[in-house]
C-alpha atoms as a PDB file:
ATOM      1  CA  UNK A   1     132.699 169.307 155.772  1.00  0.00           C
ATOM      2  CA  UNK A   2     130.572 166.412 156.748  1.00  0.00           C
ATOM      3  CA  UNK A   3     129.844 163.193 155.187  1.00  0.00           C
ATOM      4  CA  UNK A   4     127.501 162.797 152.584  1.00  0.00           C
ATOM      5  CA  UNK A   5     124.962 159.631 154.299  1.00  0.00           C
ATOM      6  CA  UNK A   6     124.031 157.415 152.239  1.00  0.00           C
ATOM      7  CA  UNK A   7     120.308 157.544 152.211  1.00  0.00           C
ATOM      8  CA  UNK A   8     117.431 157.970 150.280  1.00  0.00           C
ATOM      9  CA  UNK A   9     117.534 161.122 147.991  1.00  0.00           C
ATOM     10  CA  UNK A  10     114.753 162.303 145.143  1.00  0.00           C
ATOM     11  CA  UNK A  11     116.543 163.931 142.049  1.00  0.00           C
ATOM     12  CA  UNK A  12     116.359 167.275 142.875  1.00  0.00           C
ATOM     13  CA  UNK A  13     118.012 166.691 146.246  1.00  0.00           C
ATOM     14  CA  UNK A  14     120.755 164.806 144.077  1.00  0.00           C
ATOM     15  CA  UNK A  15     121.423 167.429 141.682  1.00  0.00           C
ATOM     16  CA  UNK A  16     121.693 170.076 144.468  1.00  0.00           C
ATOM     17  CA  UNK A  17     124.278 167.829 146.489  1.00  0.00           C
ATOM     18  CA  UNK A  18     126.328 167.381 143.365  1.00  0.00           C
ATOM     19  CA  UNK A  19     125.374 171.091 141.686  1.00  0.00           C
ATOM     20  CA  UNK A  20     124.482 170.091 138.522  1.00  0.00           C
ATOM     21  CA  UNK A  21     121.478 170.184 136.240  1.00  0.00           C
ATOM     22  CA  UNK A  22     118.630 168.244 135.222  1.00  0.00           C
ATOM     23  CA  UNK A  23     119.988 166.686 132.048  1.00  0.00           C
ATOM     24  CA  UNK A  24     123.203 166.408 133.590  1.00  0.00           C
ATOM     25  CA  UNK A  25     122.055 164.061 136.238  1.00  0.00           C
ATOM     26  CA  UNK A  26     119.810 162.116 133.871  1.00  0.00           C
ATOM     27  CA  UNK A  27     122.894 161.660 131.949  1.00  0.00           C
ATOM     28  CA  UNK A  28     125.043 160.423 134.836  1.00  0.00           C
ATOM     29  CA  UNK A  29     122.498 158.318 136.148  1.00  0.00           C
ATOM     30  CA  UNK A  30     121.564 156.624 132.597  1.00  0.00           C
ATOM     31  CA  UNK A  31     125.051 154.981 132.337  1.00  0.00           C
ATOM     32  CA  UNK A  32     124.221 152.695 135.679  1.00  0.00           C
ATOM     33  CA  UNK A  33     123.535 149.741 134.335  1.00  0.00           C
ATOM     34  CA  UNK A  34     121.789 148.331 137.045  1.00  0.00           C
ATOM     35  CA  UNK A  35     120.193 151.041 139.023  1.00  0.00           C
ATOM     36  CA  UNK A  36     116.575 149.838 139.068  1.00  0.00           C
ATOM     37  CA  UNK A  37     112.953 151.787 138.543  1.00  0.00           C
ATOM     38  CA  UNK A  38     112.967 155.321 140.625  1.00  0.00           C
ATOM     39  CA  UNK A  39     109.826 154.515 142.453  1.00  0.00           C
ATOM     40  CA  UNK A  40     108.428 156.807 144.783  1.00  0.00           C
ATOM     41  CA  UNK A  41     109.801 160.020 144.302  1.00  0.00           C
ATOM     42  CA  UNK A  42     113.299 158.965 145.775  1.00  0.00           C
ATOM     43  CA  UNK A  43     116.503 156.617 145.539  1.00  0.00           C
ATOM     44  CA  UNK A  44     116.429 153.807 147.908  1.00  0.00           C
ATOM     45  CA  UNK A  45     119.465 153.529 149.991  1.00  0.00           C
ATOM     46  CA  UNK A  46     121.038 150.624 147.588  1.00  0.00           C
ATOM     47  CA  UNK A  47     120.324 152.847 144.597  1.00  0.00           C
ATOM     48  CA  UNK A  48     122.135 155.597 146.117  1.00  0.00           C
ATOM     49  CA  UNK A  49     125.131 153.764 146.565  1.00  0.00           C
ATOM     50  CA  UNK A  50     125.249 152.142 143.289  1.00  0.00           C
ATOM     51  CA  UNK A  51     124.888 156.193 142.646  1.00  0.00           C
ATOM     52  CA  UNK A  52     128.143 156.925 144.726  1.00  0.00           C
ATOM     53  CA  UNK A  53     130.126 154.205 143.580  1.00  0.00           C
ATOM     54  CA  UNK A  54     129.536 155.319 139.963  1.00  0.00           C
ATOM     55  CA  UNK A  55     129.450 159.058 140.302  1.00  0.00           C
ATOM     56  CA  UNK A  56     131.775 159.141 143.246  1.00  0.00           C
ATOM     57  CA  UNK A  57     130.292 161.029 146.335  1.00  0.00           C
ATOM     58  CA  UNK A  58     129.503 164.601 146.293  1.00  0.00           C
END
């Protein structure tokens, strides 16, 4: 399987990568701290690995 990039990814592309729900993700992604504003309809690239290093990669 290959790598997971880091990169930027909207929500629903999240929750399909790690195959869980909505509320799950909202959930997961509520206990970063530090994340930032989800601007744009997608993660920037430092989000998403403030996302990977909480979460762990998918």
């Amino acid at each position: 399987m290959s790598e997971v990039r880091i990169q930027p990814y909207s929500k629903k592309e999240l929750r399909a990568l790690y195959g869980v729900s909505r509320t799950t993700l909202r959930v997961w992604i509520s206990k970063i701290a530090d994340l930032g504003d989800y601007i744009g309809g997608r993660y920037t690239p430092n989000q998403i690995a403030k996302i990977f290093n909480h979460i762990g990669k998918p």
